[in-house]
N, C-alpha and C. Protein backbone atom coordinates (compact mmCIF):
# COMPACT_ATOMS: atom_id res chain seq x y z
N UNK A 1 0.81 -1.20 0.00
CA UNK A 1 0.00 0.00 0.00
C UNK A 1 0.86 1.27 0.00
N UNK A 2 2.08 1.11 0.66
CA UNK A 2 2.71 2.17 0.26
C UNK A 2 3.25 2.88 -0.88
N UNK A 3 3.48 1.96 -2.11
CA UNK A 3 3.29 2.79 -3.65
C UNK A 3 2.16 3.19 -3.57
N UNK A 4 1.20 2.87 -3.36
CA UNK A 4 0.24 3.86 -3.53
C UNK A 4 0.51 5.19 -2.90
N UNK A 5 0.70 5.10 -1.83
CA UNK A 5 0.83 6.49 -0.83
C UNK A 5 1.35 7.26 -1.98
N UNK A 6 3.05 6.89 -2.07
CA UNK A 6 3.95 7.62 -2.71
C UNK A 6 3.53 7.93 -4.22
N UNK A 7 2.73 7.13 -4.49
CA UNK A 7 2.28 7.26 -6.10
C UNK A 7 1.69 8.54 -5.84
N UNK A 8 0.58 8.52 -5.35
CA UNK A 8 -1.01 9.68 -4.81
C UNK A 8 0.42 11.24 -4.31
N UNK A 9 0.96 10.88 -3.48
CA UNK A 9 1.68 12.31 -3.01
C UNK A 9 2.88 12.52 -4.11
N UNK A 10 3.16 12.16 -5.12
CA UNK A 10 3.94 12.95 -6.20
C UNK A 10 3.59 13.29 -6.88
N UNK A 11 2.02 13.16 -7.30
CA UNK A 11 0.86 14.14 -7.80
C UNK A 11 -0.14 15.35 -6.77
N UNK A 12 -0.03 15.28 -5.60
CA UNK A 12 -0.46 15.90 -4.92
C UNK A 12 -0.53 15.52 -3.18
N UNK A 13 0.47 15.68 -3.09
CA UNK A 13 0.34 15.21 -1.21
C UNK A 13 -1.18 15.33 -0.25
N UNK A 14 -1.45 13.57 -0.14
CA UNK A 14 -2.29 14.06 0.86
C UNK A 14 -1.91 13.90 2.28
N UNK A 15 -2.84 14.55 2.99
CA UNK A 15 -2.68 14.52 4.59
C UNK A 15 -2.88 13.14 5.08
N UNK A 16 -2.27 12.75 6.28
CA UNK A 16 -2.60 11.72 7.02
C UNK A 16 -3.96 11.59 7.51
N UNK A 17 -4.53 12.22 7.48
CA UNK A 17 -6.50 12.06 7.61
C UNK A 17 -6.96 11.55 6.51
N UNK A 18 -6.73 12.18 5.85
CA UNK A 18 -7.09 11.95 4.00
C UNK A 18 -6.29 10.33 3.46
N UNK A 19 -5.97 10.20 3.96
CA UNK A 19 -4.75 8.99 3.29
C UNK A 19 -5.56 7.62 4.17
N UNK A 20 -5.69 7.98 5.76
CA UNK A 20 -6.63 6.76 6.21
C UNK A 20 -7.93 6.44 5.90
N UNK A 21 -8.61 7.69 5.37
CA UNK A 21 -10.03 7.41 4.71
C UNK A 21 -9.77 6.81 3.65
N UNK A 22 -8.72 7.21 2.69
CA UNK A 22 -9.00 6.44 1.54
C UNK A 22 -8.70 5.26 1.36
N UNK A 23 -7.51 5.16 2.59
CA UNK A 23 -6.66 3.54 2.09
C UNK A 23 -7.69 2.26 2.87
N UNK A 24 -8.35 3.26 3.56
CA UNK A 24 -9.84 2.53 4.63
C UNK A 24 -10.72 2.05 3.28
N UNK A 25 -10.60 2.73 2.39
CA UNK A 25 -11.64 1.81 1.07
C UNK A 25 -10.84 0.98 0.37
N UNK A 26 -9.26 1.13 0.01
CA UNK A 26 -8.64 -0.41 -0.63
C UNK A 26 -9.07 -1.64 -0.53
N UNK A 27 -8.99 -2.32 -1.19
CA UNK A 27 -9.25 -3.47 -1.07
C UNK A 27 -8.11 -4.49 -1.96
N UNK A 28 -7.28 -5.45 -1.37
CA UNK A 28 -6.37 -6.06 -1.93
C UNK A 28 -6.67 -7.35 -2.59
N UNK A 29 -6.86 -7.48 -4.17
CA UNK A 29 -7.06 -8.68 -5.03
C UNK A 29 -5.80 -8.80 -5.46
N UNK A 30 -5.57 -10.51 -5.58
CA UNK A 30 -5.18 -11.17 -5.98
C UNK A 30 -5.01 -12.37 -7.33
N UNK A 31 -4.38 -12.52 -8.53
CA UNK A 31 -4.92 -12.84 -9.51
C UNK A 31 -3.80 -13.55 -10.09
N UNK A 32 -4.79 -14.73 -10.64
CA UNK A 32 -3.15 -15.50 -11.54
C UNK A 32 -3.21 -14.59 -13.07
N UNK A 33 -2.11 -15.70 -13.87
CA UNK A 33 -2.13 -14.85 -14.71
C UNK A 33 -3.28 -15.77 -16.12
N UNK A 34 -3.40 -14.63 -17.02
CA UNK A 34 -4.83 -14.70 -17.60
C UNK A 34 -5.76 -14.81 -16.75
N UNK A 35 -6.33 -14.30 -16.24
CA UNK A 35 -7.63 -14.11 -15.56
C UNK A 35 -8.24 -12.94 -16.07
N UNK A 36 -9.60 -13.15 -16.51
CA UNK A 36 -10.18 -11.81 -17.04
C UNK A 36 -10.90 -11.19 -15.87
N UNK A 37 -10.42 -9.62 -15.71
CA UNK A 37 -10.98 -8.81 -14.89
C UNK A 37 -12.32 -7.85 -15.07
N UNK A 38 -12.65 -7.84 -16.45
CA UNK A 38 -13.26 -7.35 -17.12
C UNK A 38 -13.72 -7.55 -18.28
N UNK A 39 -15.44 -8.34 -18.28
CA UNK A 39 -15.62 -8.56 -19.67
C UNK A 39 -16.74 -7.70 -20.77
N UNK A 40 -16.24 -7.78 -21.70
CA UNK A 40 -17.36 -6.87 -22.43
C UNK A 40 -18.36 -6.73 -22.28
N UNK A 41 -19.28 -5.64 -21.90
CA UNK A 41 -20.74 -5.76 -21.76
C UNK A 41 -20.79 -5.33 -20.08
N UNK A 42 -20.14 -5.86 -19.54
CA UNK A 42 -19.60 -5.73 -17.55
C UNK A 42 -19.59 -4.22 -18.23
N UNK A 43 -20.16 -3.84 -16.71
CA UNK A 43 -19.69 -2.20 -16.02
C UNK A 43 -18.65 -2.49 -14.99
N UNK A 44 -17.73 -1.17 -15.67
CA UNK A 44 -16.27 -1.07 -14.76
C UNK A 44 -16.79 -0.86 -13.49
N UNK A 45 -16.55 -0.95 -12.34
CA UNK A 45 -16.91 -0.28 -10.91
C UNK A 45 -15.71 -0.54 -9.95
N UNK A 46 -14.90 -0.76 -10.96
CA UNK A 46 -13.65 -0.36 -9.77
C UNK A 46 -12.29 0.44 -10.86
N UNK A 47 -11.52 1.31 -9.75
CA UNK A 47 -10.30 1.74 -10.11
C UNK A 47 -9.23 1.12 -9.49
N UNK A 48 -8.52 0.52 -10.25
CA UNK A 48 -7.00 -0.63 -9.82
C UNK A 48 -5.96 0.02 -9.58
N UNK A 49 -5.40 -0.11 -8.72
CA UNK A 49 -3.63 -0.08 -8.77
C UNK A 49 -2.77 -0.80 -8.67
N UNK A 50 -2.66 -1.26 -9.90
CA UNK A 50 -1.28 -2.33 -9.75
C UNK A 50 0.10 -2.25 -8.92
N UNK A 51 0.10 -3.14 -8.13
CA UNK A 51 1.03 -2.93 -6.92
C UNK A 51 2.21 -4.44 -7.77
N UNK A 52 1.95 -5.01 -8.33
CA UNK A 52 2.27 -5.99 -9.18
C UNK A 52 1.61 -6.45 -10.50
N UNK A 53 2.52 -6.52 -11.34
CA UNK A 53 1.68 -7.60 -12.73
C UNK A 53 1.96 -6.62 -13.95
N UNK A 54 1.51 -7.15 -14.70
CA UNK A 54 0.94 -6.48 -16.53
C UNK A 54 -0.16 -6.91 -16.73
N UNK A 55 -1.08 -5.71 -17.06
CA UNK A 55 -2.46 -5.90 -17.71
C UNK A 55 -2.80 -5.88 -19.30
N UNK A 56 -3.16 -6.21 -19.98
CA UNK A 56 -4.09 -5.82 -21.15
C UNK A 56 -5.34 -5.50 -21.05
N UNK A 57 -5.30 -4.43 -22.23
CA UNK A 57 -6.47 -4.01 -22.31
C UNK A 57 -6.82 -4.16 -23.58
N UNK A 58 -8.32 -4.93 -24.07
CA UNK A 58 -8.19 -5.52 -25.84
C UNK A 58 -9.77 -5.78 -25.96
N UNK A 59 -9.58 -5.76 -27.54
CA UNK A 59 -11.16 -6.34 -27.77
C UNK A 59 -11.17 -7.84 -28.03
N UNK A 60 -11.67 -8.66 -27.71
CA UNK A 60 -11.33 -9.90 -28.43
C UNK A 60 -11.80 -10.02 -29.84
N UNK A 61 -11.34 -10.77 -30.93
CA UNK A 61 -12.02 -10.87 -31.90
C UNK A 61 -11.94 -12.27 -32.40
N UNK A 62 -12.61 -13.29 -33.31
CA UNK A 62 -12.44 -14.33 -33.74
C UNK A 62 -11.18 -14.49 -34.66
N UNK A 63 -10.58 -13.72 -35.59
CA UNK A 63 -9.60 -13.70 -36.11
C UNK A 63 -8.15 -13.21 -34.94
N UNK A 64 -8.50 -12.45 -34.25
CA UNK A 64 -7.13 -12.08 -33.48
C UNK A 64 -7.42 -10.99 -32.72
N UNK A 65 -7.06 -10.70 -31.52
CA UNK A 65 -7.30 -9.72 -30.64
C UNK A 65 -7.00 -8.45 -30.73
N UNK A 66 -7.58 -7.60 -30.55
CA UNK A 66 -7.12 -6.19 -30.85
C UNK A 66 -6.60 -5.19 -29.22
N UNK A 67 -5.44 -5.58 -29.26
CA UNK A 67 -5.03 -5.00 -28.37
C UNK A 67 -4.40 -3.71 -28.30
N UNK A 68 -5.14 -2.84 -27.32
CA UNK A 68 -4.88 -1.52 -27.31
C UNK A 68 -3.75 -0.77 -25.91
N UNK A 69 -3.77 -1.46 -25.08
CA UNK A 69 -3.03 -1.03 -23.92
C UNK A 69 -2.53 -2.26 -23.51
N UNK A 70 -1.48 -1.79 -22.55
CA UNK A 70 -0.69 -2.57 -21.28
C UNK A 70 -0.35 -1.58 -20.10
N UNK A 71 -0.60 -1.82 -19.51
CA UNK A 71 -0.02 -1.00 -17.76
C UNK A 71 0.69 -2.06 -16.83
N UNK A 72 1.13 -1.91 -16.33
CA UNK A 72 2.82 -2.30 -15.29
C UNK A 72 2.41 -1.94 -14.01
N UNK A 73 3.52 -2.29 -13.08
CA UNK A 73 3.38 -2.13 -11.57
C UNK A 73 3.39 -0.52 -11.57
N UNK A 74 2.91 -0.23 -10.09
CA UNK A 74 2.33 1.34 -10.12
C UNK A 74 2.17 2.24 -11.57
N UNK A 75 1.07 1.72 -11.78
CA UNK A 75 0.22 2.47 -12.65
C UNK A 75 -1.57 1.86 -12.30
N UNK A 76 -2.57 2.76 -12.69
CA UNK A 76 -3.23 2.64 -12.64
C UNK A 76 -4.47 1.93 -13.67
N UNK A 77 -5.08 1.12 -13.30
CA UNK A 77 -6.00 0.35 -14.59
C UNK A 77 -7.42 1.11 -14.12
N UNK A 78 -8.19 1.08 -15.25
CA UNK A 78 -9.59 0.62 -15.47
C UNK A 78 -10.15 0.47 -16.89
N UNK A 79 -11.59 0.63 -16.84
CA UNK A 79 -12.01 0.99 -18.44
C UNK A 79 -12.38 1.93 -18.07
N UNK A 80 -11.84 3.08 -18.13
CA UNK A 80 -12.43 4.56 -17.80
C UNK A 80 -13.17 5.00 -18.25
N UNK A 81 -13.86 5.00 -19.71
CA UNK A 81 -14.93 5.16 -20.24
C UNK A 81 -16.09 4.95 -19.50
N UNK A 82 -16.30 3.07 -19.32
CA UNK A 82 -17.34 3.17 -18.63
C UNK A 82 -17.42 2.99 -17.31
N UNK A 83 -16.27 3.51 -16.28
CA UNK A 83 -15.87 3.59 -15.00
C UNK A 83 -16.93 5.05 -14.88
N UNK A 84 -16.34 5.69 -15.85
CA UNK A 84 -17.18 7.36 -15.49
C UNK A 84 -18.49 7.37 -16.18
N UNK A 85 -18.60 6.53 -16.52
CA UNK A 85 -20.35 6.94 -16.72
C UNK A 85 -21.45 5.49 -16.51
N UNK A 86 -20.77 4.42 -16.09
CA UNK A 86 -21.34 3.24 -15.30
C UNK A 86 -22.09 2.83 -16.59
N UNK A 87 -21.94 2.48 -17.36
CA UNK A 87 -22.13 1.78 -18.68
C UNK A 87 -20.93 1.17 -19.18
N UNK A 88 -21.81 0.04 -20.46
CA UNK A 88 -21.31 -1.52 -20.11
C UNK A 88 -19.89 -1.18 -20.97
N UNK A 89 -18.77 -1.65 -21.21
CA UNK A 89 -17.77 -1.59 -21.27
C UNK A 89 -17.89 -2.35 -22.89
N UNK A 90 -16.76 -1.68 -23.49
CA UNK A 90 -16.44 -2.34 -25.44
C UNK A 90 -15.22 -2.88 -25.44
N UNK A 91 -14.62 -2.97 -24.32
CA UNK A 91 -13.64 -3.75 -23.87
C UNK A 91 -13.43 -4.70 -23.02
N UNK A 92 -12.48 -5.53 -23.00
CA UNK A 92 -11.91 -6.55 -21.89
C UNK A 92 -10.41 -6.25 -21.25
N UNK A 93 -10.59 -6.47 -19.88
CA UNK A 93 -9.09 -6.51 -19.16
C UNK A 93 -9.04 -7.72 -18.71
N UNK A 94 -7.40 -7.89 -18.90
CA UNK A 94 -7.00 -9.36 -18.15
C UNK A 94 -5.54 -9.02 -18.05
N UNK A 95 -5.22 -9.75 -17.32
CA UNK A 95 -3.76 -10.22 -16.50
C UNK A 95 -3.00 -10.75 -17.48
N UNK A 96 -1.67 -10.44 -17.67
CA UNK A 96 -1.09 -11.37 -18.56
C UNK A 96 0.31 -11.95 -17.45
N UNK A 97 0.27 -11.11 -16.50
CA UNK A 97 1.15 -12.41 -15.38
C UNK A 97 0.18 -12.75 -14.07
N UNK A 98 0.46 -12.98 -12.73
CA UNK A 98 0.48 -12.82 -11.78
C UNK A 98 0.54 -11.37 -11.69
N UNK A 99 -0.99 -11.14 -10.78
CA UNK A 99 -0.75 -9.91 -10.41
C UNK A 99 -1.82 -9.65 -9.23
N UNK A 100 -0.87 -8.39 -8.42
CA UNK A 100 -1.66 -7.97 -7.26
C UNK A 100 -2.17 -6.56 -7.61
N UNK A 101 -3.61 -6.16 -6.89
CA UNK A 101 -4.54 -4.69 -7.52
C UNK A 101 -4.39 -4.47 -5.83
N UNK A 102 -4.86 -3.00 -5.68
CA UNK A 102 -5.94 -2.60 -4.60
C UNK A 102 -6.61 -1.41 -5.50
N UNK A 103 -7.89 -2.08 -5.40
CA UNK A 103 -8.98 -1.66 -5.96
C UNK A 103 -9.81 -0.91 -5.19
N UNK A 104 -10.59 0.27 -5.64
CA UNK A 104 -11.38 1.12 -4.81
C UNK A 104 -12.61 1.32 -5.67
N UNK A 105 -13.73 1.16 -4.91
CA UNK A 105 -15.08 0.88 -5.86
C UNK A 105 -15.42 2.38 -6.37
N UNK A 106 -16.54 2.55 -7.65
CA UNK A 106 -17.04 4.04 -7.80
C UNK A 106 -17.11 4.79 -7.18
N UNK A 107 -18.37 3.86 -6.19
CA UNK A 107 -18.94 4.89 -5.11
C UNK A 107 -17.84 5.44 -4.12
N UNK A 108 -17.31 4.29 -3.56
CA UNK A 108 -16.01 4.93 -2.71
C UNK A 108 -15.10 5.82 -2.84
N UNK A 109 -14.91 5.75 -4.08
CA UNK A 109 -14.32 6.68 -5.03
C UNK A 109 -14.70 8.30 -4.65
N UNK A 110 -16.12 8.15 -5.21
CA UNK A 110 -16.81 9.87 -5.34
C UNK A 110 -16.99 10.22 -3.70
N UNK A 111 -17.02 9.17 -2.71
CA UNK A 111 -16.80 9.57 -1.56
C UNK A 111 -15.98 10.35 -0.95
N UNK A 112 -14.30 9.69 -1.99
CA UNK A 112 -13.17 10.22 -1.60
C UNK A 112 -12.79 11.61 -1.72
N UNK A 113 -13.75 11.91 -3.02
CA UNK A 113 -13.74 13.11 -3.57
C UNK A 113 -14.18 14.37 -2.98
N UNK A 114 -15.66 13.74 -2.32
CA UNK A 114 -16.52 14.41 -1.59
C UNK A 114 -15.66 15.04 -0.03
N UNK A 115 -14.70 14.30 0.75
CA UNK A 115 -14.77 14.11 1.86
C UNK A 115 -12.92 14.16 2.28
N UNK A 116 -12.59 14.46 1.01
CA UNK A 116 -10.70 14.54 1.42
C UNK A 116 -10.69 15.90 0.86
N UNK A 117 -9.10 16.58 1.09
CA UNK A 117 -9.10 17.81 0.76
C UNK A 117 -8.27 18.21 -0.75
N UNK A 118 -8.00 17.16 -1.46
CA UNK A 118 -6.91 17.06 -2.17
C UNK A 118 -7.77 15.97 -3.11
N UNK A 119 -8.52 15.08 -3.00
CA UNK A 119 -8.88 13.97 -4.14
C UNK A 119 -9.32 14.79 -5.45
N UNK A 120 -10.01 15.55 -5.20
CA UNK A 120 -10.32 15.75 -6.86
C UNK A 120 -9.21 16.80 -7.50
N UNK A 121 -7.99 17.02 -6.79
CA UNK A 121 -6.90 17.57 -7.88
C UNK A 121 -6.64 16.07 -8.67
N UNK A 122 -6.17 15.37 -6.91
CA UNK A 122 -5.39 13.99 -7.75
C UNK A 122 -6.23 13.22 -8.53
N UNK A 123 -7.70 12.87 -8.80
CA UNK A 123 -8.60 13.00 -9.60
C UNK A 123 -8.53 13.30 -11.02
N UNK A 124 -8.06 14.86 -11.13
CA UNK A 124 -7.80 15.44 -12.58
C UNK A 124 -6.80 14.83 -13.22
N UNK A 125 -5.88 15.28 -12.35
CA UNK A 125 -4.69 14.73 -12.86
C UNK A 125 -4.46 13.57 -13.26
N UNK A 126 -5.08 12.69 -12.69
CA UNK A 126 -4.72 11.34 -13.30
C UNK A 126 -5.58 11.23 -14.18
N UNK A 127 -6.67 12.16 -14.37
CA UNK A 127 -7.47 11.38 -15.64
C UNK A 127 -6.84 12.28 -16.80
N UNK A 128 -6.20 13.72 -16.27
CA UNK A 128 -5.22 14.27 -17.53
C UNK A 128 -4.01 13.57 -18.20
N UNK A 129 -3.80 12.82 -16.97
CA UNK A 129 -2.72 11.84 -17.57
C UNK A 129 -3.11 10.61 -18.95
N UNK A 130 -4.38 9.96 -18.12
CA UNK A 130 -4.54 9.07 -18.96
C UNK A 130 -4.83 9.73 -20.66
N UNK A 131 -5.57 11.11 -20.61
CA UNK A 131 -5.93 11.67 -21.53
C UNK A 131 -4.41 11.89 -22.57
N UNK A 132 -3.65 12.37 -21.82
CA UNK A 132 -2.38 12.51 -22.86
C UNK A 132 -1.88 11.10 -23.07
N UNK A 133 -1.78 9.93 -22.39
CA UNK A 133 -1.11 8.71 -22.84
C UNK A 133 -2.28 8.07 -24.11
N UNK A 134 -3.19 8.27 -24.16
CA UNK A 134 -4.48 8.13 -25.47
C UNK A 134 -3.89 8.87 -26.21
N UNK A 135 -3.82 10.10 -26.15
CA UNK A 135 -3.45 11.08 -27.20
C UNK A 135 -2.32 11.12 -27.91
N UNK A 136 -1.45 10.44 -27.27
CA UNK A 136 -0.10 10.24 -27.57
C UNK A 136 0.00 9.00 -28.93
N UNK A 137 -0.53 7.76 -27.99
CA UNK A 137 -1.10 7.15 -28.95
C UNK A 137 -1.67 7.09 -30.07
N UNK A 138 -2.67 7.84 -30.06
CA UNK A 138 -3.69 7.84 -31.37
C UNK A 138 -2.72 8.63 -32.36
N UNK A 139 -2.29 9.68 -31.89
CA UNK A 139 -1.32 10.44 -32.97
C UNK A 139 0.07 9.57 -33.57
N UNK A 140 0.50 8.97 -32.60
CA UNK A 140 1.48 7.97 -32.77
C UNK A 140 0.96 6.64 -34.59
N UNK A 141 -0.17 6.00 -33.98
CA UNK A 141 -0.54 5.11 -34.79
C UNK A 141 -1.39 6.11 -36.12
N UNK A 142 -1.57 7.63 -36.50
CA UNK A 142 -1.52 7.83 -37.67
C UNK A 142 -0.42 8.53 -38.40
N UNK A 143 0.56 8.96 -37.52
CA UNK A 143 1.72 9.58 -37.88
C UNK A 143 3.28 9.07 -38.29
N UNK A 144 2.96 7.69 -37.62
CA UNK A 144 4.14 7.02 -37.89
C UNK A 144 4.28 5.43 -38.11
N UNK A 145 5.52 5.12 -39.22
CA UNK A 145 5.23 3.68 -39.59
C UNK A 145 5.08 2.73 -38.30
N UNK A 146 4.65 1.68 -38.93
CA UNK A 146 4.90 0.27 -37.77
C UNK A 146 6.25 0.15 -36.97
N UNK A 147 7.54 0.39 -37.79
CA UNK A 147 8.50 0.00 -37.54
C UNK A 147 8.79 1.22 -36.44
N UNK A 148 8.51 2.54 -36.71
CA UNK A 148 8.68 3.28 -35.94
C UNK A 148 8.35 3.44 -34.57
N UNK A 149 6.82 2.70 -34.45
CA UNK A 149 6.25 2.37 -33.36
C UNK A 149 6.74 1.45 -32.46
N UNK A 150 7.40 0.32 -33.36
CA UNK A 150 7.71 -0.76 -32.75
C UNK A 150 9.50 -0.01 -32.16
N UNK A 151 10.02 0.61 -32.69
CA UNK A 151 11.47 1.13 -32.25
C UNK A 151 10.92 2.38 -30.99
N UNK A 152 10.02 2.60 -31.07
CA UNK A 152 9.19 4.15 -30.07
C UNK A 152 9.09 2.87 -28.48
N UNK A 153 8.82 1.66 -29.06
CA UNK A 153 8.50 1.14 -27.58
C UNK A 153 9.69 0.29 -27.54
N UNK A 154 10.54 0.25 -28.38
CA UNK A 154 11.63 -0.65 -27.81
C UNK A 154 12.46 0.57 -26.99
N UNK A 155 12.29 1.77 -27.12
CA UNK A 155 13.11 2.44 -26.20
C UNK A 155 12.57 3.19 -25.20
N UNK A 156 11.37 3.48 -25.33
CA UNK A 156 10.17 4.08 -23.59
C UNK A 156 9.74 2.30 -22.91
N UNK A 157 9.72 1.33 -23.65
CA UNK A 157 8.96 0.53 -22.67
C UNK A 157 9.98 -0.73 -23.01
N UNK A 158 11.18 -1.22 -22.98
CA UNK A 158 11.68 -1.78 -23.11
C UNK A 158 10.70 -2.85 -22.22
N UNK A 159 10.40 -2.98 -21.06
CA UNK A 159 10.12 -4.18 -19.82
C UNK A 159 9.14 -4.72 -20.42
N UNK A 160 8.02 -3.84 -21.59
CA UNK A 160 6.90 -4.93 -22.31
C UNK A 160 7.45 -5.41 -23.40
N UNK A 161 8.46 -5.01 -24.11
CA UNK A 161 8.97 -6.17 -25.20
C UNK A 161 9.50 -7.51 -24.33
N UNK A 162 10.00 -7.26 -23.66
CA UNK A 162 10.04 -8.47 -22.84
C UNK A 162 9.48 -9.52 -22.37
N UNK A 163 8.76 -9.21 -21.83
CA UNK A 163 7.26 -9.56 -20.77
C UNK A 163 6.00 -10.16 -21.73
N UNK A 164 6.36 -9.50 -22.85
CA UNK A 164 4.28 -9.44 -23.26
C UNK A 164 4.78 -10.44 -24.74
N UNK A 165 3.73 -11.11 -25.21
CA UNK A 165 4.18 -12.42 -26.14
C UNK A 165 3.85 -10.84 -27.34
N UNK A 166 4.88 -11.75 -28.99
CA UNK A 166 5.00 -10.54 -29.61
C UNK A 166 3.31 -10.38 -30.52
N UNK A 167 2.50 -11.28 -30.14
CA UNK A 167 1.30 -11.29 -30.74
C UNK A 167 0.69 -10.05 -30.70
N UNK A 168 0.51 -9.80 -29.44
CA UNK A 168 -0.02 -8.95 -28.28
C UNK A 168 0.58 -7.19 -29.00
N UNK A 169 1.71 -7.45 -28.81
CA UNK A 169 2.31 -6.22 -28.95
C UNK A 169 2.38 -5.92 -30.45
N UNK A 170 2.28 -7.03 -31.82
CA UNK A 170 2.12 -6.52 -32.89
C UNK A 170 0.78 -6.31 -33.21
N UNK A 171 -0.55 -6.58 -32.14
CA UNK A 171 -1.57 -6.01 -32.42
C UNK A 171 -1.76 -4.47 -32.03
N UNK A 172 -0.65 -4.17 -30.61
CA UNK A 172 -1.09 -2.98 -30.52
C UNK A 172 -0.32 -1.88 -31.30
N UNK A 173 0.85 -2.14 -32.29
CA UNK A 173 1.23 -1.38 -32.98
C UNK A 173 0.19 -1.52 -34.68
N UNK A 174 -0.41 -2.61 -34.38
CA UNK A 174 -1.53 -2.18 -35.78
C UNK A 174 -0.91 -3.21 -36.51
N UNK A 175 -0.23 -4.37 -36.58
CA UNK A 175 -0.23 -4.54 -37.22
C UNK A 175 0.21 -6.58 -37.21
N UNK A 176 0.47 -7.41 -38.28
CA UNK A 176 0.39 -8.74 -38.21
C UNK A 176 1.37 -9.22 -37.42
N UNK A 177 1.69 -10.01 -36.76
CA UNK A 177 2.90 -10.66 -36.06
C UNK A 177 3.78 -10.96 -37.13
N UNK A 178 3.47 -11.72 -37.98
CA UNK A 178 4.37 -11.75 -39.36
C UNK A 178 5.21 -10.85 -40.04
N UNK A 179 4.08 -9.52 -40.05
CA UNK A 179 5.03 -7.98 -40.22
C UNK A 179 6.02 -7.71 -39.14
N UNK A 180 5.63 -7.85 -38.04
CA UNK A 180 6.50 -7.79 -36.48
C UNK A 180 7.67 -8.47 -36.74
N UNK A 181 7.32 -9.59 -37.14
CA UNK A 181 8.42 -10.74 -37.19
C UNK A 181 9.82 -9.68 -38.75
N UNK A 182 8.82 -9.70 -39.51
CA UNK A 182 10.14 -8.60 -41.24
C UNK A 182 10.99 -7.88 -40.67
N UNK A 183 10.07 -6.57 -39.47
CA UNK A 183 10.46 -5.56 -38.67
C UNK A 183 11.22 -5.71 -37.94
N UNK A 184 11.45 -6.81 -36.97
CA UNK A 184 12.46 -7.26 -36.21
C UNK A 184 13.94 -7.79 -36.41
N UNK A 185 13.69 -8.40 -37.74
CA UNK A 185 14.85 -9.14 -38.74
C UNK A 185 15.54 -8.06 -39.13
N UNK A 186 14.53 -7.09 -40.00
CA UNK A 186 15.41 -6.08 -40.47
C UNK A 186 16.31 -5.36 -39.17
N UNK A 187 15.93 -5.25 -38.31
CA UNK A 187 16.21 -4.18 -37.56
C UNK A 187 17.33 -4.71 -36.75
N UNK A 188 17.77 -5.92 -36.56
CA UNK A 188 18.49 -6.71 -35.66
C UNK A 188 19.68 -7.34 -37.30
């Protein structure tokens, strides 16, 4: 629980009053790996913090999955879309190792907001964050080749070329594992 603390106070320090109400709503899950946390059609009603693991975030499809995200230890998961407006989700999350969350429900959530002195900066901010890591993205996948993408995360995210099978990761650069596979040859 203490990444969390330290996570929450390098975006905005809260007080020790504020910090026992909220960590009073954590709740610590536990999960192997592949386990789906979230299935399509499900309403999100919790916000995660990975204290351990790698997540995906993807659509499934009969031909091949369309995977759009991964998040790592201290960072935060949900389907934020329909976290903030409690409608059913166009996505799925799952585990792709072993991983530990502490999760805090909606409601507890808007409680926190209501009733600490500092939650709804750290609030913004993290949803400004998520807003620029989308944005980053989306501009990324019309502005630049595959190969570029795939060299953009071999040097910000080295720990998911590693970690994550290359299926996964040539869906979320857009493109076939087979192409992944040309891209890699050439490049090595």
């Amino acid at each position: 629980m203490n990444q969390i603390r330290k996570y929450i106070d390098n975006i905005s320090p809260m007080n020790d009053s504020d910090w026992e109400f909220f960590s009073s709503k954590l709740q610590e899950v536990r999960l192997e790996k592949n386990t789906t946390i979230l299935k399509i059609g499900n309403i999100e009603n919790y916000l995660s913090f990975i204290s351990k693991g790698i997540i995906r975030l993807y659509i499934p499809r009969e031909e091949s999955d369309l995977t759009f995200g991964f998040l790592f230890d201290n960072e935060f998961v949900t389907a934020y879309d329909s976290f903030l407006t409690q409608s059913p989700s166009e996505y799925q999350i799952e585990t792709l190792t072993e991983t530990i969350l502490w999760k805090i429900s909606h409601n507890d959530l808007q409680e926190v907001y209501d009733r600490t002195n500092n939650g709804n900066i750290i609030g913004r901010k993290m949803a400004e964050k998520m807003f620029l890591i989308k944005s980053k993205r989306e501009i990324s996948l019309l502005n630049r080749t595959a190969e570029e993408r795939y060299l953009d995360l071999f040097s910000n995210r080295p720990k998911l070329l590693r970690q994550i099978p290359l299926k996964y990761i040539a869906s979320y650069i857009g493109i076939t594992p087979q192409a992944l596979s040309r891209i890699r040859k050439r490049i090595t």
